[in-house]
Protein backbone atom coordinates (compact mmCIF):
# COMPACT_ATOMS: atom_id res chain seq x y z
CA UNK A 1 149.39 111.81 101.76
CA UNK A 2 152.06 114.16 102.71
CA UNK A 3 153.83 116.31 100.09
CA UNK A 4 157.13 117.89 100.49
CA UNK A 5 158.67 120.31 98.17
CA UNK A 6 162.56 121.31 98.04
CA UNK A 7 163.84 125.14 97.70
CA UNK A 8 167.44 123.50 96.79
CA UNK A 9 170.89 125.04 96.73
CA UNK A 10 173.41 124.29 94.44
CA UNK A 11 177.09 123.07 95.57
CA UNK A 12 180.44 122.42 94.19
CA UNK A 13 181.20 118.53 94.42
CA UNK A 14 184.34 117.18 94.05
CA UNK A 15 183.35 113.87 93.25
CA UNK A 16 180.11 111.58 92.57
CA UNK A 17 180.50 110.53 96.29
CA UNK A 18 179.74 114.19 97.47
CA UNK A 19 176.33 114.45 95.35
CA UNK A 20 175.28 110.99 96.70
CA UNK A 21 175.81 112.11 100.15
CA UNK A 22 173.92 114.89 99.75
CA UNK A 23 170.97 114.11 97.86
CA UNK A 24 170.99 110.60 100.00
CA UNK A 25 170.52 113.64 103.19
CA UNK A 26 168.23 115.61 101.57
CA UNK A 27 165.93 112.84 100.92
CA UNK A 28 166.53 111.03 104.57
CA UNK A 29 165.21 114.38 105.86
CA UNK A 30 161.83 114.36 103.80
CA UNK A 31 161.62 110.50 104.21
CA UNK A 32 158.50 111.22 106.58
CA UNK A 33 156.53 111.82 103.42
CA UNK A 34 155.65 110.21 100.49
CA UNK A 35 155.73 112.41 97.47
CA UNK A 36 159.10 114.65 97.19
CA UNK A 37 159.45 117.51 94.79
CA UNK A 38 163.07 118.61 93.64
CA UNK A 39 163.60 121.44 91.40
CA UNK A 40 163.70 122.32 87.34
CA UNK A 41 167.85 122.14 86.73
CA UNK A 42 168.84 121.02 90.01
CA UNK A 43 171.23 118.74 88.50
CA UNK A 44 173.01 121.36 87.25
CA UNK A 45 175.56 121.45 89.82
CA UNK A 46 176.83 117.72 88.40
CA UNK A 47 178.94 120.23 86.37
CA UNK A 48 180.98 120.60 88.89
CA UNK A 49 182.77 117.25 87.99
CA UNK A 50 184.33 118.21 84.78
CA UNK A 51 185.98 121.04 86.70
CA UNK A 52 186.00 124.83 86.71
CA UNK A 53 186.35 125.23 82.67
CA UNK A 54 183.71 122.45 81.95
CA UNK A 55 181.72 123.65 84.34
CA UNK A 56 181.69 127.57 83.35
CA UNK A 57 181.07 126.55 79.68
CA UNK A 58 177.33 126.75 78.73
CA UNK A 59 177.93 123.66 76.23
CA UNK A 60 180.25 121.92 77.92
CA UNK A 61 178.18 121.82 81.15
CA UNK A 62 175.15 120.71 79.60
CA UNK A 63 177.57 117.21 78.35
CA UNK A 64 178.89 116.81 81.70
CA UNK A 65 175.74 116.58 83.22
CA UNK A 66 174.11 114.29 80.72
CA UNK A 67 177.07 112.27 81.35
CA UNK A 68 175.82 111.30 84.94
CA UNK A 69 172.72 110.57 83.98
CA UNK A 70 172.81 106.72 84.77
CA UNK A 71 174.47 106.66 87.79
CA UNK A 72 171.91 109.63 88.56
CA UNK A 73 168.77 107.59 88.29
CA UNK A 74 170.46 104.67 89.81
CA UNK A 75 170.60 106.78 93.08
CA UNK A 76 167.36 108.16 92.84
CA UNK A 77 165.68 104.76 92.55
CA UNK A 78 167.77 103.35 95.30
CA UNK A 79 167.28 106.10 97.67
CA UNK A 80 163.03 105.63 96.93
CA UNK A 81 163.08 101.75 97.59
CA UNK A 82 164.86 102.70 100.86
CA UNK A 83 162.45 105.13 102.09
CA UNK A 84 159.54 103.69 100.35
CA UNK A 85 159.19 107.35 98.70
CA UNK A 86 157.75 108.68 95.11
CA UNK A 87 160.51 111.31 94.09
CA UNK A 88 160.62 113.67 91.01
CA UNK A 89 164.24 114.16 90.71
CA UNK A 90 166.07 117.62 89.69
CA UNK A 91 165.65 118.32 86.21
CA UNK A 92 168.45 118.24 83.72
CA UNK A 93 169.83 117.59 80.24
CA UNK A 94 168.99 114.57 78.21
CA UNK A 95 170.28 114.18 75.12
CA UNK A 96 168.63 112.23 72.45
CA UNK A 97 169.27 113.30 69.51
CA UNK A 98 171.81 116.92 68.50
CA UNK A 99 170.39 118.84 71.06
CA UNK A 100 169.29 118.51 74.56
CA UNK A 101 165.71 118.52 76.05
CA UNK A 102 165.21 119.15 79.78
CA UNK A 103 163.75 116.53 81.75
CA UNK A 104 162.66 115.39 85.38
CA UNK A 105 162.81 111.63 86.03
CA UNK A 106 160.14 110.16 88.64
CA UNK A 107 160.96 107.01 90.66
CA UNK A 108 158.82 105.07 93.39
CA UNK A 109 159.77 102.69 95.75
CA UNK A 110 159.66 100.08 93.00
CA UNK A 111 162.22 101.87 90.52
CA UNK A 112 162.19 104.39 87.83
CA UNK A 113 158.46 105.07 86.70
CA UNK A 114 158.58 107.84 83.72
CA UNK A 115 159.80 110.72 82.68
CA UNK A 116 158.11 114.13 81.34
CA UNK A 117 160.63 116.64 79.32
CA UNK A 118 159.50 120.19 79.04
CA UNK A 119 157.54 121.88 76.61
CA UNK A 120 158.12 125.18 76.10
CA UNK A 121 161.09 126.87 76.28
CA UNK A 122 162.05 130.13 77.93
CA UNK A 123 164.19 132.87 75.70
CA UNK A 124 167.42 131.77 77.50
CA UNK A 125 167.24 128.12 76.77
CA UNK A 126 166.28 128.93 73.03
CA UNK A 127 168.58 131.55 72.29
CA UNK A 128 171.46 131.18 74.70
CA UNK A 129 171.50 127.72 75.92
CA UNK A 130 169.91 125.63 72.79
CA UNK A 131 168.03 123.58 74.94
CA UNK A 132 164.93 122.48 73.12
CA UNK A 133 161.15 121.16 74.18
CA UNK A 134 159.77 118.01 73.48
CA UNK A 135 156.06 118.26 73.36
CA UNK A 136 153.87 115.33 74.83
CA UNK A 137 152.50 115.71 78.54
CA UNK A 138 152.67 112.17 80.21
CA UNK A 139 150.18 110.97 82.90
CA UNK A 140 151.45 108.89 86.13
CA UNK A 141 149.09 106.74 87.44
CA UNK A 142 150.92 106.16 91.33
CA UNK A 143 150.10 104.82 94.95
CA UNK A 144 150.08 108.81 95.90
CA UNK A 145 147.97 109.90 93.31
CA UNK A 146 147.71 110.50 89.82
CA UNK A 147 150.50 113.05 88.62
CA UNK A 148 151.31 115.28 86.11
CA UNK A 149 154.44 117.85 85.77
CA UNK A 150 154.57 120.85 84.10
CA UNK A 151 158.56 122.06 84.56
CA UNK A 152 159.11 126.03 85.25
CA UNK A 153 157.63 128.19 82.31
CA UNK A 154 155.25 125.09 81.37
CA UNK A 155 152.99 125.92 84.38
CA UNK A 156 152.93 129.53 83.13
CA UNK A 157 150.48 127.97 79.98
CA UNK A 158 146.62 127.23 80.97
CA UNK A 159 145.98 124.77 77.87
CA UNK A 160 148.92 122.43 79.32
CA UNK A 161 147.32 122.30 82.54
CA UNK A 162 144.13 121.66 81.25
CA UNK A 163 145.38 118.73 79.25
CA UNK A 164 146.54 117.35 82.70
CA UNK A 165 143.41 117.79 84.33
CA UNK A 166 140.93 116.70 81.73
CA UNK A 167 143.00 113.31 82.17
CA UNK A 168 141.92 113.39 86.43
CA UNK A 169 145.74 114.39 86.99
CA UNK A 170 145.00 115.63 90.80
CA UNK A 171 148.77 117.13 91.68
CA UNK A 172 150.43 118.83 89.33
CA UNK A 173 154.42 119.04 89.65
CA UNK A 174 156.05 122.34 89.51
CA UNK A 175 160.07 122.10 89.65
CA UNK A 176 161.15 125.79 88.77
CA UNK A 177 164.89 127.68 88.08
CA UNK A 178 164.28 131.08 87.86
CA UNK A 179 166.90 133.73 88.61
CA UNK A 180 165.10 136.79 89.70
CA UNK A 181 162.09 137.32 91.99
CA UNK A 182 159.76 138.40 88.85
CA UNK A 183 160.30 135.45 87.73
CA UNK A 184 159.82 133.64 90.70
CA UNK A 185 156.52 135.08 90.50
CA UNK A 186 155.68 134.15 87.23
CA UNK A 187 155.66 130.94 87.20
CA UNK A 188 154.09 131.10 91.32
CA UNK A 189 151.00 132.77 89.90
CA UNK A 190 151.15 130.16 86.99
CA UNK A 191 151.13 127.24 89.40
CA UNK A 192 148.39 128.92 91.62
CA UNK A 193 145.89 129.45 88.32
CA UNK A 194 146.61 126.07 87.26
CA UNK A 195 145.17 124.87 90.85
CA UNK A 196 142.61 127.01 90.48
CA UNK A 197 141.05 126.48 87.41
CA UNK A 198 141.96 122.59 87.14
CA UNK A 199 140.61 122.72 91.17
CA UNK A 200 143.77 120.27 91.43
CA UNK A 201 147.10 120.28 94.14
CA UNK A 202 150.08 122.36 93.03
CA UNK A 203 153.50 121.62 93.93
CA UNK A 204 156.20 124.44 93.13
CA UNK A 205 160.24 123.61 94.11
CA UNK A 206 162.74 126.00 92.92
CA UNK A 207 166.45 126.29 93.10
CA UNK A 208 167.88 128.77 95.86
CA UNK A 209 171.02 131.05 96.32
CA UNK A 210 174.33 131.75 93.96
CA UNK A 211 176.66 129.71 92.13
CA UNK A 212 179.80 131.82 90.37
CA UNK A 213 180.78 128.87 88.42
CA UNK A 214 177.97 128.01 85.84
CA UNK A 215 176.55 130.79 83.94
CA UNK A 216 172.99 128.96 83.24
CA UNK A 217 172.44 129.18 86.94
CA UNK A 218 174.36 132.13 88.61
CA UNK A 219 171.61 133.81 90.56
CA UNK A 220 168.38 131.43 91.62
CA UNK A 221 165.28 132.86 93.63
CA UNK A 222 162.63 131.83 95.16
CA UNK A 223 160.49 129.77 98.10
CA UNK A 224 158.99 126.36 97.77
CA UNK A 225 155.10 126.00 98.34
CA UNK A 226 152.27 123.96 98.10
CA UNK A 227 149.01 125.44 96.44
CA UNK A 228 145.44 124.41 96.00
CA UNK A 229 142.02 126.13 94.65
CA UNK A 230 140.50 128.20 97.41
CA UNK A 231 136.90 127.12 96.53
CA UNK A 232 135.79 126.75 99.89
CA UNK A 233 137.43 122.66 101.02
CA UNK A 234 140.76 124.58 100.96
CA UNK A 235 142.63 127.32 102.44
CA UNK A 236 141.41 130.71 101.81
CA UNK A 237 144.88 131.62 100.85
CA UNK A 238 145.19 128.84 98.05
CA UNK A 239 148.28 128.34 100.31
CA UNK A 240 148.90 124.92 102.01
CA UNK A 241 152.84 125.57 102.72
CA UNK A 242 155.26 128.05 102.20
CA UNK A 243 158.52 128.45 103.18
CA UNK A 244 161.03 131.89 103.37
CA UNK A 245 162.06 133.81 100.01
CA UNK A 246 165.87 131.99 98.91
CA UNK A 247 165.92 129.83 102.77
CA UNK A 248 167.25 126.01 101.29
CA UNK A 249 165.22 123.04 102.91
CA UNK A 250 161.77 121.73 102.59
CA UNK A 251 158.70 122.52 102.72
CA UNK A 252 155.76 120.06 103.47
CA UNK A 253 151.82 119.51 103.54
CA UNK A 254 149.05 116.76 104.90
CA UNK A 255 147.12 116.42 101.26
CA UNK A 256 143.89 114.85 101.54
CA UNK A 257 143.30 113.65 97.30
CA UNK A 258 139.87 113.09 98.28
CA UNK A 259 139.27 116.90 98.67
CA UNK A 260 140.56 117.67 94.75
CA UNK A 261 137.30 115.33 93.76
CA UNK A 262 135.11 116.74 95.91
CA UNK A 263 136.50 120.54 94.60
CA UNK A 264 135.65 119.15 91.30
CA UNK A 265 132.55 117.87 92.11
CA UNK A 266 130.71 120.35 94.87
CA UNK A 267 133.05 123.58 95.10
CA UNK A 268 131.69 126.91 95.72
CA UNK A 269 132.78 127.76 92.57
CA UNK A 270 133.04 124.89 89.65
CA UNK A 271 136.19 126.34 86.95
CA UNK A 272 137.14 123.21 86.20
CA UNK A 273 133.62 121.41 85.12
CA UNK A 274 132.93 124.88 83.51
CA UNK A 275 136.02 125.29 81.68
CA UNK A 276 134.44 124.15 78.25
CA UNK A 277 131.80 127.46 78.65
CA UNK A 278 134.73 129.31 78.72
CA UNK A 279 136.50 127.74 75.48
CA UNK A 280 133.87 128.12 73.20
CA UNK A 281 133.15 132.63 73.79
CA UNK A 282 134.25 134.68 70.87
CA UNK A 283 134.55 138.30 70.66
CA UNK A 284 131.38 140.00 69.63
CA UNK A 285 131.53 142.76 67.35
């Protein structure tokens, strides 16, 4: 199948009308593959709508957002039964119950499929934003493979990613907001172990460039990629795509699935069958 993953700007909208159009262009010009990878907060800039006082407000932004939601999915579904496309949409606020969690919504060409929130929250979004986890890792069983998404500072955890794999999860989603290049790098080395040792495909998309209207997402770095174990069937690298440090578009891959069971099965090296040696070592005294 062929992956593509989005390094995504944000932009002020005036209206509904202005995200459709450009999400509805930004999909059109991926709509050669068949998986499509937005990024963790991406629908962030839906803030926009309530203005330049909603949207500057850390509380109020995350309501205005939420708001959307509907009319959000409704666009994403329609725009993957037109293409005949899998996409995982921008993550955002969802709010069931006092406080928001953040969550990415999939959708195939047949409508909405799931939904996976994240798990573990990063300093800002537990002591700034109050945006809280929701644990519980969710499995998608799809036409392009079986998925599994761990959102930003997720992938930066081993045990999550294990959890996926030892399910037969064979790409693992990586939509990422992070607003300097060390982070960037975090959670890039997180999403390249977590290929490694689960000897699975890796998808990272992160938000791009500036915004001086929202707070939560004033400075955004980093370059969308596609990873996978270098155990001999892959790259050397681990690299299957890359694109430029903070360039907006997308970047995409040819992913043969088949390769991620033989990896499992006949690698040069075999982390994820012997994970479990690896579990059970203690320190010796």
């Amino acid at each position: 199948m062929k992956i593509a993953a989005a390094a995504y700007p944000f932009d002020w909208l005036e209206d509904f009308d202005a995200y459709r159009a450009k999400i509805a262009a930004w999909v059109e010009e991926a709509a050669d593959c068949d998986l499509l990878v937005f990024p963790e907060y991406g629908a962030m800039e839906l803030a926009s709508l309530g203005g330049r006082e909603v949207a500057g407000d850390l509380e109020a932004s995350l309501h205005e957002v939420a708001r959307h939601e509907a009319a959000r999915d409704a666009l994403h579904a329609e725009l993957a039964a037109q293409h005949g496309v899998h996409i995982l949409a921008a993550s955002g606020p969802y709010f069931d119950g006092p406080r928001p969690v953040n969550r990415a919504v999939l959708f195939g060409p047949g409508g909405r499929i799931g939904h996976q929130d994240k798990q573990v929250m990063t300093r800002f979004e537990r002591e700034d934003w109050d945006v809280v986890g929701a644990p519980g890792l969710r499995v998608f069983d799809t036409p392009v493979g079986r998925l599994g998404v761990l959102i930003c500072y997720d992938s930066e955890f081993p045990l999550l990613g294990r959890v996926l794999a030892e399910t037969g999860v064979e790409v693992v989603l990586v939509p990422s907001c992070t607003d300097t290049v060390a982070g960037f790098n975090r959670v890039r080395i997180g999403a390249m172990a977590r290929a490694l040792e689960s000897q699975c495909v890796v998808v990272q998309a992160p938000t791009v460039g500036d915004v001086d209207w929202n707070p939560a997402i004033d400075e955004n770095r980093g370059t969308a990629a596609i990873y996978a174990p270098p155990d001999g069937l892959w790259p050397e690298s681990g690299v299957l795509a890359e694109g430029l440090m903070d360039v907006p578009g997308w970047v995409k891959a040819e992913v043969d699935l088949d390769l991620v069971a033989q990896s499992r099965r006949d690698g040069r090296v075999l982390p994820f069958a012997h994970w479990p040696e690896s579990a059970t070592v203690q320190v010796v005294e």
